[in-house]
N, C-alpha and C. Protein backbone atom coordinates (compact mmCIF):
# COMPACT_ATOMS: atom_id res chain seq x y z
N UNK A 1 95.59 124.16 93.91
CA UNK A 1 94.25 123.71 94.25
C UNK A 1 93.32 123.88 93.07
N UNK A 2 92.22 123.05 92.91
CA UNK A 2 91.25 123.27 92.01
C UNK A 2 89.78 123.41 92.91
N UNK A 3 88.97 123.71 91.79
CA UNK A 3 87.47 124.08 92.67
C UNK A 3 87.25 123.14 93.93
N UNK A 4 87.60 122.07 93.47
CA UNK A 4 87.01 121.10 94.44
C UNK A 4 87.95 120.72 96.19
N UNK A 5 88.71 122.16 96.16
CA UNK A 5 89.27 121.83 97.79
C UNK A 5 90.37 121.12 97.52
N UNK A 6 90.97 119.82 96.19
CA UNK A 6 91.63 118.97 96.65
C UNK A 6 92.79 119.55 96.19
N UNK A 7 94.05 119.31 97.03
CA UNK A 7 95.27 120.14 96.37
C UNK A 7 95.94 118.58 95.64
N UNK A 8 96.34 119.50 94.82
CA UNK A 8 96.83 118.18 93.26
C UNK A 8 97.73 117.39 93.53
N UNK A 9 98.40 118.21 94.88
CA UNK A 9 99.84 116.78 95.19
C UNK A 9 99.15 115.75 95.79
N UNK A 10 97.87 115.94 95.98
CA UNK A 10 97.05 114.66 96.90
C UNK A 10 96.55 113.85 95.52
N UNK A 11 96.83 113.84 94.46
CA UNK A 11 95.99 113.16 93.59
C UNK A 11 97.16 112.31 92.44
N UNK A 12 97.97 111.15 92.83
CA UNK A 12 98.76 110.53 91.90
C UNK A 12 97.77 109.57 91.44
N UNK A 13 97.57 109.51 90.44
CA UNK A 13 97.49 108.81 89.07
C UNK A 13 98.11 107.45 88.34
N UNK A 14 97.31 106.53 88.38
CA UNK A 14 98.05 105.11 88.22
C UNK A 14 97.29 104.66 87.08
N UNK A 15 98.64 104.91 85.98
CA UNK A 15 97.86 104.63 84.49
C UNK A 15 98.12 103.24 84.13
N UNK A 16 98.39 102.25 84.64
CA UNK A 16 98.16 100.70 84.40
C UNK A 16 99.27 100.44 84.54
N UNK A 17 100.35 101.20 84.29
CA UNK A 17 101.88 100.51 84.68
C UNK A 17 102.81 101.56 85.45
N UNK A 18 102.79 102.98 85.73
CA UNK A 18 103.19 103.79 86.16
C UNK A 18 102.34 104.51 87.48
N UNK A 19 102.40 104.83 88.37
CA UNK A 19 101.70 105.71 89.72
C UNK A 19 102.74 107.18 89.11
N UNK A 20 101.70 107.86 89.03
CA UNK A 20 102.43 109.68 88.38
C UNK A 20 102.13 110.54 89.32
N UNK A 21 103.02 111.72 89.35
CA UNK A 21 102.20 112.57 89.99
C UNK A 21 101.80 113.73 89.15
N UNK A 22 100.17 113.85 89.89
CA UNK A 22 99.12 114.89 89.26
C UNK A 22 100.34 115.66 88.75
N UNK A 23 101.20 116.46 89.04
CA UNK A 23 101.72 118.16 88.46
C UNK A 23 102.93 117.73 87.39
N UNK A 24 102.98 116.29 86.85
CA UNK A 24 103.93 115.99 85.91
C UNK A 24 103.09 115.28 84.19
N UNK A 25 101.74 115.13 84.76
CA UNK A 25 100.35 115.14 83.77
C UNK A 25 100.79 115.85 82.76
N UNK A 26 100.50 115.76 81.25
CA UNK A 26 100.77 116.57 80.13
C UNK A 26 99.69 117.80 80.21
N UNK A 27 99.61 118.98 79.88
CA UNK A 27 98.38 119.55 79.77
C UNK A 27 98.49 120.72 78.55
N UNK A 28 97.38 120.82 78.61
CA UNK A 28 97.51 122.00 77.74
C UNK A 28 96.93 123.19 78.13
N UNK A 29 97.44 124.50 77.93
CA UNK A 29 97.46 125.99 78.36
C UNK A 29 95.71 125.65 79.07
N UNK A 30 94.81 125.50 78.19
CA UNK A 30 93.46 126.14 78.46
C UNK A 30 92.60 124.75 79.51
N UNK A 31 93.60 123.56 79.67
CA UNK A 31 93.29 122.43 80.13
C UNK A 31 93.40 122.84 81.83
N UNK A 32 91.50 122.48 82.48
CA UNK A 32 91.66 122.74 83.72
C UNK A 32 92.28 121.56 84.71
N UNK A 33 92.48 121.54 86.37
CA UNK A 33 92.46 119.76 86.63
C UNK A 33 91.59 118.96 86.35
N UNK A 34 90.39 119.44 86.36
CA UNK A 34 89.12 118.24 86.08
C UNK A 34 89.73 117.94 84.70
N UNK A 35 89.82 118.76 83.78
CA UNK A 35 89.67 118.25 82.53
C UNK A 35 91.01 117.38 82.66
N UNK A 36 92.40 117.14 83.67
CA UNK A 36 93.89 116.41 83.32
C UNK A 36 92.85 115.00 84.07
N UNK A 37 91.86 115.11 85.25
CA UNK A 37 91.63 113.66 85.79
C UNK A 37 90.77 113.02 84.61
N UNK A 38 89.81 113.78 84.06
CA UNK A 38 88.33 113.63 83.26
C UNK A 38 89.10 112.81 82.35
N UNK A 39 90.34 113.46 81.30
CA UNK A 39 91.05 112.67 80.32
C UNK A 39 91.97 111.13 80.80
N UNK A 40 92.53 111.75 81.75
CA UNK A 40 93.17 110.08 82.65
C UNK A 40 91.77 109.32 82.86
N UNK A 41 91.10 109.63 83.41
CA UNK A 41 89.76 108.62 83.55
C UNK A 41 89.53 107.57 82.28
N UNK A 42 89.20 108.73 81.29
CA UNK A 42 88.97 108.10 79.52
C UNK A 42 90.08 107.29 79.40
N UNK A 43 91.17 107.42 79.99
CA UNK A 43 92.56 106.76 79.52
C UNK A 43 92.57 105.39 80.30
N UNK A 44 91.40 104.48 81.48
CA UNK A 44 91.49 103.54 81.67
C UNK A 44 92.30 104.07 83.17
N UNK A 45 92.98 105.63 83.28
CA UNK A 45 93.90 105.24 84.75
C UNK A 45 93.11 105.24 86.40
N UNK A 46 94.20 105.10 87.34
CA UNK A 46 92.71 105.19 88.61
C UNK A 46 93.65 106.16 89.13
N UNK A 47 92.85 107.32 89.67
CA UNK A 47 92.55 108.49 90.55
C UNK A 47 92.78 108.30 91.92
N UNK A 48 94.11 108.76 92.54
CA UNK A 48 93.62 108.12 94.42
C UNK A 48 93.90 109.93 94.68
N UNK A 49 92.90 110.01 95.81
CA UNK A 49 92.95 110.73 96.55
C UNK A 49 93.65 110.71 98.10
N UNK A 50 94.81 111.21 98.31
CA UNK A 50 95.34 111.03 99.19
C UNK A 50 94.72 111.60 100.35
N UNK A 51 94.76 111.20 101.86
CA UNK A 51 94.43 111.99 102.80
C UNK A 51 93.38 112.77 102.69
N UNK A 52 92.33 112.13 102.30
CA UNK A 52 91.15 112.63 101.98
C UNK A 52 90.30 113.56 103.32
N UNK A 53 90.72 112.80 104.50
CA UNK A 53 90.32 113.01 105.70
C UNK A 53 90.72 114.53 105.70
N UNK A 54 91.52 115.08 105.07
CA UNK A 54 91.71 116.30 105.22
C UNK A 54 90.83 117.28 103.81
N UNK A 55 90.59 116.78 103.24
CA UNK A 55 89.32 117.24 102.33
C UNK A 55 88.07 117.22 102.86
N UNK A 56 87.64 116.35 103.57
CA UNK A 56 86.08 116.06 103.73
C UNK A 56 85.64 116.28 105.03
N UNK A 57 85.18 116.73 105.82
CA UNK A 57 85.01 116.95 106.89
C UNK A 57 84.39 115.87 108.06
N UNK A 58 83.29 114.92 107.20
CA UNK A 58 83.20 113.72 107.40
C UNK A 58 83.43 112.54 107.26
N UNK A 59 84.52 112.58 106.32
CA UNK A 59 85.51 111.11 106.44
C UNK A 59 86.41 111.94 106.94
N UNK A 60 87.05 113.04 107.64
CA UNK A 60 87.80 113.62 108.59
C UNK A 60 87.21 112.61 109.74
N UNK A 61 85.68 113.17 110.15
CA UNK A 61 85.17 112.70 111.95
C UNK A 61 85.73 111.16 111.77
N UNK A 62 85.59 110.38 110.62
CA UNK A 62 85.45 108.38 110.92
C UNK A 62 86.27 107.98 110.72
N UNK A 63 87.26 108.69 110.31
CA UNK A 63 89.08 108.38 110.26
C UNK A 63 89.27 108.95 111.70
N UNK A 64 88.90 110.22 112.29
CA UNK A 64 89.46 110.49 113.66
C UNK A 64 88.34 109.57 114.74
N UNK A 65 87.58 109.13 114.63
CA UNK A 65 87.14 107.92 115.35
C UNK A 65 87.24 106.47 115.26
N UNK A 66 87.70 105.87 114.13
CA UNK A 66 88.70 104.92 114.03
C UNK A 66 90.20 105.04 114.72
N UNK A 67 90.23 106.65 114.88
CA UNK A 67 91.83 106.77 115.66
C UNK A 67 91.69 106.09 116.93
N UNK A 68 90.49 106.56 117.49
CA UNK A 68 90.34 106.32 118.90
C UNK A 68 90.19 105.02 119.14
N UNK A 69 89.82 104.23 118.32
CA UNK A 69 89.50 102.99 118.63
C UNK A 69 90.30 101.83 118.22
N UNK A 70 91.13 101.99 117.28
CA UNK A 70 92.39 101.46 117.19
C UNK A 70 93.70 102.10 118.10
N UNK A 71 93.40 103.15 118.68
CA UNK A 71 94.72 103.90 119.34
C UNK A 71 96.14 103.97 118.13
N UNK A 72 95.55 104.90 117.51
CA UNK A 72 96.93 105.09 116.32
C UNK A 72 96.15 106.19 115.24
N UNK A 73 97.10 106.51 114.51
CA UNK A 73 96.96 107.46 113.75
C UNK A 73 96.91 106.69 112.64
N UNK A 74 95.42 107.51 111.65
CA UNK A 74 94.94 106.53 110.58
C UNK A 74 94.72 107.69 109.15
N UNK A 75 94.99 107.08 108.63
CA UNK A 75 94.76 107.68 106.90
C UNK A 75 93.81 107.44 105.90
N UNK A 76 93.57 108.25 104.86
CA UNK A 76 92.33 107.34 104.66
C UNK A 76 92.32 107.91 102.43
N UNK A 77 92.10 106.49 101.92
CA UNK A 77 93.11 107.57 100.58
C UNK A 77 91.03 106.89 99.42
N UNK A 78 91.17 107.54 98.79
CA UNK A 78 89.89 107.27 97.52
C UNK A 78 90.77 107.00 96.45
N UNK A 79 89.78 105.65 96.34
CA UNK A 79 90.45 105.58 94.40
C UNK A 79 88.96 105.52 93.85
N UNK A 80 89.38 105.61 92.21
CA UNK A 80 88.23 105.86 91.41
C UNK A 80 88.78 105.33 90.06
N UNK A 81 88.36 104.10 89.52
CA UNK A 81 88.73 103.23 88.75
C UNK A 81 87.48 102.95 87.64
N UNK A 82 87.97 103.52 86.57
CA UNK A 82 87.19 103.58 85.73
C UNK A 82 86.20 102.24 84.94
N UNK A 83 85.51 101.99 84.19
CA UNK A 83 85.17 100.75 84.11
C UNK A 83 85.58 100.01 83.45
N UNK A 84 85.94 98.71 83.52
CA UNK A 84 86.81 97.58 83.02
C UNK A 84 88.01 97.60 83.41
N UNK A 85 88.59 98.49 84.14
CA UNK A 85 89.99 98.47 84.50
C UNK A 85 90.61 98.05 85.76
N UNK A 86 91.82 97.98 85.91
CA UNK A 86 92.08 96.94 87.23
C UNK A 86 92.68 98.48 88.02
N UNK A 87 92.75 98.35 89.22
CA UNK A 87 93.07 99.56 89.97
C UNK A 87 95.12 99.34 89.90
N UNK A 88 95.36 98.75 90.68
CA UNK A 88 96.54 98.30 90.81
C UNK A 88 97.39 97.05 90.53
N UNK A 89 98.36 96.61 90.22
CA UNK A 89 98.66 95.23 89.84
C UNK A 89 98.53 94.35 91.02
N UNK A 90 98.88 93.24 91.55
CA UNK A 90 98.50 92.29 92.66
C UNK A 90 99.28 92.78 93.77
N UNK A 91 99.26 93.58 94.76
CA UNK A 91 100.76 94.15 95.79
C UNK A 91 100.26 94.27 97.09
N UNK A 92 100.88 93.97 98.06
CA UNK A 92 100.38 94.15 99.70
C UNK A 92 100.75 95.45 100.61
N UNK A 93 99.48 95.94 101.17
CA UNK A 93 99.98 96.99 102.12
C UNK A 93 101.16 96.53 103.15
N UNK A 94 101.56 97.30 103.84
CA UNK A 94 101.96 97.46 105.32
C UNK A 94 101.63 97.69 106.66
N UNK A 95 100.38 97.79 106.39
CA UNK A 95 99.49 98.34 107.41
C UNK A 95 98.24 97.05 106.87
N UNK A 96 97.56 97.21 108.09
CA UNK A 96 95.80 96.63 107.84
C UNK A 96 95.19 97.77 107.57
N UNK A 97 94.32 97.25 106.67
CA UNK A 97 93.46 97.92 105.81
C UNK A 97 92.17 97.38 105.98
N UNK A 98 91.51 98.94 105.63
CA UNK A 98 89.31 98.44 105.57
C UNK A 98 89.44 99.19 104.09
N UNK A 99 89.03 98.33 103.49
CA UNK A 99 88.42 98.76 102.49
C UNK A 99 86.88 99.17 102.03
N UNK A 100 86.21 100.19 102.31
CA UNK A 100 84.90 100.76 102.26
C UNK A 100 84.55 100.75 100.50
N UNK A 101 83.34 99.92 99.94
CA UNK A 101 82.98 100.09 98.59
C UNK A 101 82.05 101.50 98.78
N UNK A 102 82.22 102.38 98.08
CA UNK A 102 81.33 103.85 98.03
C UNK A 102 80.72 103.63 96.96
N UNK A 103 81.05 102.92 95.64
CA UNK A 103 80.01 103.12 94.19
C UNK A 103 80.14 102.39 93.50
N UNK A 104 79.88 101.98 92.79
CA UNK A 104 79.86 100.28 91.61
C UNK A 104 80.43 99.02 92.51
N UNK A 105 81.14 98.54 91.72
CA UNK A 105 81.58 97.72 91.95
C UNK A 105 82.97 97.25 91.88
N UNK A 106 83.90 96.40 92.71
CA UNK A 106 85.09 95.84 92.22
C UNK A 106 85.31 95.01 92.48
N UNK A 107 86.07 93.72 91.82
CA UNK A 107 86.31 92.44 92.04
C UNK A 107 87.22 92.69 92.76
N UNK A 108 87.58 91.57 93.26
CA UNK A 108 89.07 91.36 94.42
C UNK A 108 89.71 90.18 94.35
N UNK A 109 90.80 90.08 94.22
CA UNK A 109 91.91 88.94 94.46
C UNK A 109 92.63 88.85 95.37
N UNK A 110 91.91 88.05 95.94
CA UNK A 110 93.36 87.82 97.03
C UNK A 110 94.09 86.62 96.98
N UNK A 111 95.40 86.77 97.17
CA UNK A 111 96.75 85.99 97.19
C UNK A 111 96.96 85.09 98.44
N UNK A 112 97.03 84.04 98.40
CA UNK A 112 97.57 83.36 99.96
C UNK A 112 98.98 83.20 99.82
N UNK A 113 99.61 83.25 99.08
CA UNK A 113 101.06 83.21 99.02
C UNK A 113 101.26 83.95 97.73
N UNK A 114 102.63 84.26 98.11
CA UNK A 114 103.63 85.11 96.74
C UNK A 114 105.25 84.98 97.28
N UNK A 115 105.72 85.22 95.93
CA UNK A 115 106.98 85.02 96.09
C UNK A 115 107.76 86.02 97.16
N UNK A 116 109.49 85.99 98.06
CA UNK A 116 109.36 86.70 98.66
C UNK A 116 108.33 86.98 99.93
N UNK A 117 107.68 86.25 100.35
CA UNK A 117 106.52 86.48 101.13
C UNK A 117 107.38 86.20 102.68
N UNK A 118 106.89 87.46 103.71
CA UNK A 118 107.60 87.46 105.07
C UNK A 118 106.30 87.51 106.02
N UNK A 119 105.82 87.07 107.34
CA UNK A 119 104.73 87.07 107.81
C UNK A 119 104.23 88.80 108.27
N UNK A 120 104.74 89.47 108.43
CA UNK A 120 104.53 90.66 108.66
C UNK A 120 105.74 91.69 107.93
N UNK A 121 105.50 92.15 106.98
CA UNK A 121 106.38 92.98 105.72
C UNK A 121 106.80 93.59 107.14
N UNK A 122 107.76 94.45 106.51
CA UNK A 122 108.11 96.15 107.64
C UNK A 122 107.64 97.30 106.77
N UNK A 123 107.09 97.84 107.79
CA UNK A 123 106.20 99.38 107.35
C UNK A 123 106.91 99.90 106.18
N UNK A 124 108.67 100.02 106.32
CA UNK A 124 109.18 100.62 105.38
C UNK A 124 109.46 99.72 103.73
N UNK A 125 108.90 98.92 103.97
CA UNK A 125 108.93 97.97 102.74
C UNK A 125 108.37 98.66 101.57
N UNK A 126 109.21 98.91 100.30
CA UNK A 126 109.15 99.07 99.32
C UNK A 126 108.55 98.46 98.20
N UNK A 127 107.96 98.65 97.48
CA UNK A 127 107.09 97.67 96.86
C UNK A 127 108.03 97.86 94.87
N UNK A 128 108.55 96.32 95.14
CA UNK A 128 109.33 95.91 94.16
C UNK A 128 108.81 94.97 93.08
N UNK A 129 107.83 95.44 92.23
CA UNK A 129 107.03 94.47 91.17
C UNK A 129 107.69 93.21 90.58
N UNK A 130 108.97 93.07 90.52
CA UNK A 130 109.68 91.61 90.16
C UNK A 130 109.87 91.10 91.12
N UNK A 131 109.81 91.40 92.30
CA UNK A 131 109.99 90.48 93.54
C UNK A 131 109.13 90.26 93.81
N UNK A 132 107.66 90.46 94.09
CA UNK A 132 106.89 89.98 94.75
C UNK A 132 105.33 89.45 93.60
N UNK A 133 105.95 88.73 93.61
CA UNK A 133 104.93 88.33 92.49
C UNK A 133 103.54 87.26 92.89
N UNK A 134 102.53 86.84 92.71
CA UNK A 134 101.84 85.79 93.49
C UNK A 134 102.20 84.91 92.74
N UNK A 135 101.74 83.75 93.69
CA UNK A 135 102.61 81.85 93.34
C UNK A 135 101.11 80.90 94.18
N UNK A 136 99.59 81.85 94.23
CA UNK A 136 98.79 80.83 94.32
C UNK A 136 97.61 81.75 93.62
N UNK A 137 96.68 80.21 92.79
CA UNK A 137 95.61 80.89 92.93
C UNK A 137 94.71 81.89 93.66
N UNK A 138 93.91 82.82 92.80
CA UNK A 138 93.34 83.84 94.10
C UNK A 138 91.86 83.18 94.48
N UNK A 139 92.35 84.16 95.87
CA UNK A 139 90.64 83.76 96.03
C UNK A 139 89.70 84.72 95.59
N UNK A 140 88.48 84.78 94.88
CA UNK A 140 88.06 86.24 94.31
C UNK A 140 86.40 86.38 95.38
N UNK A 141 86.20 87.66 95.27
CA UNK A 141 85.25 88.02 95.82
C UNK A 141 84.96 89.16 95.41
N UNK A 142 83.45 89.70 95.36
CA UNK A 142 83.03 91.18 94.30
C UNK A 142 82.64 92.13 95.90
N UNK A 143 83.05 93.25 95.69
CA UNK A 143 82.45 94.00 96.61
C UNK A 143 81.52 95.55 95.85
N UNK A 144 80.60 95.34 96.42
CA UNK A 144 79.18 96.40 96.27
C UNK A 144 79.01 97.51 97.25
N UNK A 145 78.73 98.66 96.60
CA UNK A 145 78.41 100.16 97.48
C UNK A 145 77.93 99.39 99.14
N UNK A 146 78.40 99.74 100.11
CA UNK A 146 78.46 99.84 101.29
C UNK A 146 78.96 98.44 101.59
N UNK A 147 79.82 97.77 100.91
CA UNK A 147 80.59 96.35 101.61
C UNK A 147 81.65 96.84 102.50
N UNK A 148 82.30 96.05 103.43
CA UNK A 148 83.45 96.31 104.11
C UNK A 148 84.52 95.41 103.86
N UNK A 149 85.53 94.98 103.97
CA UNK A 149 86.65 94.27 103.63
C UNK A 149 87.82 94.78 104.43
N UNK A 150 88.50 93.81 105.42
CA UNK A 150 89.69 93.88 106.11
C UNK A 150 90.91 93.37 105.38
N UNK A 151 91.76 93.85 105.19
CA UNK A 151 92.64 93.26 104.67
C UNK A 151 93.95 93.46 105.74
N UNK A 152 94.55 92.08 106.21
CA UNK A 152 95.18 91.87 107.17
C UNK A 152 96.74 93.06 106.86
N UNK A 153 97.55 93.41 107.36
CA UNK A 153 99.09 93.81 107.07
C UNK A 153 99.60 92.86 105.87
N UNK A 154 100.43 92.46 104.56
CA UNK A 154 101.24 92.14 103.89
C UNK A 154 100.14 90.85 103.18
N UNK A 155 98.78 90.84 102.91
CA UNK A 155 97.79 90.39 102.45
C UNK A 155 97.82 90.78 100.68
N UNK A 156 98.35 90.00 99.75
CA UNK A 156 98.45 90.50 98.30
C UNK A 156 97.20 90.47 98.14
N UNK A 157 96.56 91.52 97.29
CA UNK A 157 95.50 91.81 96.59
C UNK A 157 95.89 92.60 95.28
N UNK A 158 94.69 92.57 94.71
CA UNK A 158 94.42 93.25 93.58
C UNK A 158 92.88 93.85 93.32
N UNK A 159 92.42 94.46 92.48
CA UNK A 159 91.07 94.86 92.22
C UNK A 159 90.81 94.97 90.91
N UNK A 160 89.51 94.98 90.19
CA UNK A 160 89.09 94.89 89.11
C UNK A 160 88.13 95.67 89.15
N UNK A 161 87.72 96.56 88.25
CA UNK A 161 86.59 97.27 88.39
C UNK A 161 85.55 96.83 87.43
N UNK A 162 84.34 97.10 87.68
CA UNK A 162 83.23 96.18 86.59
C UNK A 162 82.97 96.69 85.29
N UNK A 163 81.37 96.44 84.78
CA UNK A 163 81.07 97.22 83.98
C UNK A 163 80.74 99.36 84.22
N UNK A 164 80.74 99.58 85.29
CA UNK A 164 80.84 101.39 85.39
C UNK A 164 82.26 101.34 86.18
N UNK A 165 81.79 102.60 86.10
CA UNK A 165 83.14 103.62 87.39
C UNK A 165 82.95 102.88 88.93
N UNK A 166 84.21 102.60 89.40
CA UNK A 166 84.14 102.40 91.02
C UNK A 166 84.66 103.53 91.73
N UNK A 167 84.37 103.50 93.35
CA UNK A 167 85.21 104.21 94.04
C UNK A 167 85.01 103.58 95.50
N UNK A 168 86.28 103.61 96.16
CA UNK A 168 86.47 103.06 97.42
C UNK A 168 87.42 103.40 98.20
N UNK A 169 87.18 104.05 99.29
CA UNK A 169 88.00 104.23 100.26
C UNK A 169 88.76 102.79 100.85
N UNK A 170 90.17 103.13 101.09
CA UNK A 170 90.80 103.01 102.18
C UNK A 170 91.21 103.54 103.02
N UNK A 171 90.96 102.84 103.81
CA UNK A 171 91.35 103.17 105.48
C UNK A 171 92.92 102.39 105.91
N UNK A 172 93.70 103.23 106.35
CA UNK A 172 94.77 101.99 107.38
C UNK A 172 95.83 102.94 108.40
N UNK A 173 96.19 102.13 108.89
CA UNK A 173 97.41 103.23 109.73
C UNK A 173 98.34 103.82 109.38
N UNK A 174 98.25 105.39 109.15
CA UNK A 174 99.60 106.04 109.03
C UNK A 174 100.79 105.54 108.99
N UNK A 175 101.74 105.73 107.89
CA UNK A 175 102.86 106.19 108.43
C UNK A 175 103.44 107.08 108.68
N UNK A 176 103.70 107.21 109.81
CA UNK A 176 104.76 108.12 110.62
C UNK A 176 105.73 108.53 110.86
């Protein structure tokens, strides 16, 4: 754990071509965690916070009241994407997703088709970067501090972050 409550296995690291995990980070003896995210930050990578709902006490209550109202068990992860950088390459959940904007800004792409494309992935679907590639123009759209965005089950997207730092929750259903 570091000052801030979050324990480090909740924090993998996606440096533009690799997702790492926090405790395999290079560091050095006198190097705290802020200072392993602070330097990945400078490095262009994005920051997700896993299961945040269990950090925060109030995105705890609106993840456990989204439970109730979807009837299912829901998760809820933060990324934090530094500026000019893209969060993830173009890839689709398994679940439906809300995407909550919390701070700057990020562009969005969405995919209407990609290669490989099945109407509803399976939960356990693996995400294989040469297989699933997109095969249409996107449609783009910018989202701003307090936008909302649904993104259906097996919906390719991507994100772009602007001129500052972004951060945005997702929301979607557990897996179990």
């Amino acid at each position: 754990r570091d000052v801030t409550g979050v324990q480090t296995c909740a924090l993998p690291i996606f440096d533009g071509t690799h997702l790492r995990r926090f405790v395999d980070q290079p560091r050095r003896a006198e190097q705290t965690n802020f200072d392993i995210v602070a330097e990945n930050l400078r490095r262009a990578a994005t920051i997700r916070i896993r299961a945040v709902d269990q950090f925060d006490p109030r995105l705890g209550g609106l993840i456990r009241g989204l439970e109730q109202t979807l009837v299912g068990q829901c998760d809820g992860n933060i990324y934090l994407t530094p500026p000019g950088s893209a969060g993830f390459p173009p890839h689709f959940d398994t679940t439906d997703v809300f995407v909550v904007q919390c701070a700057g800004r990020k562009h969005w792409r969405i995919f209407e088709q990609y290669a490989n494309m099945t109407e509803l992935p399976p939960m356990e679907s693996g995400w294989e970067p040469g297989r699933f590639e997109p095969t249409s123009k996107p449609r783009e759209l910018a989202l701003d501090k307090g936008d909302v965005l649904h993104l259906p089950r097996g919906v390719m997207h991507s994100a772009h972050c602007t001129d500052r730092e972004s951060m945005h929750l997702k929301i979607g259903r557990a897996h179990v």
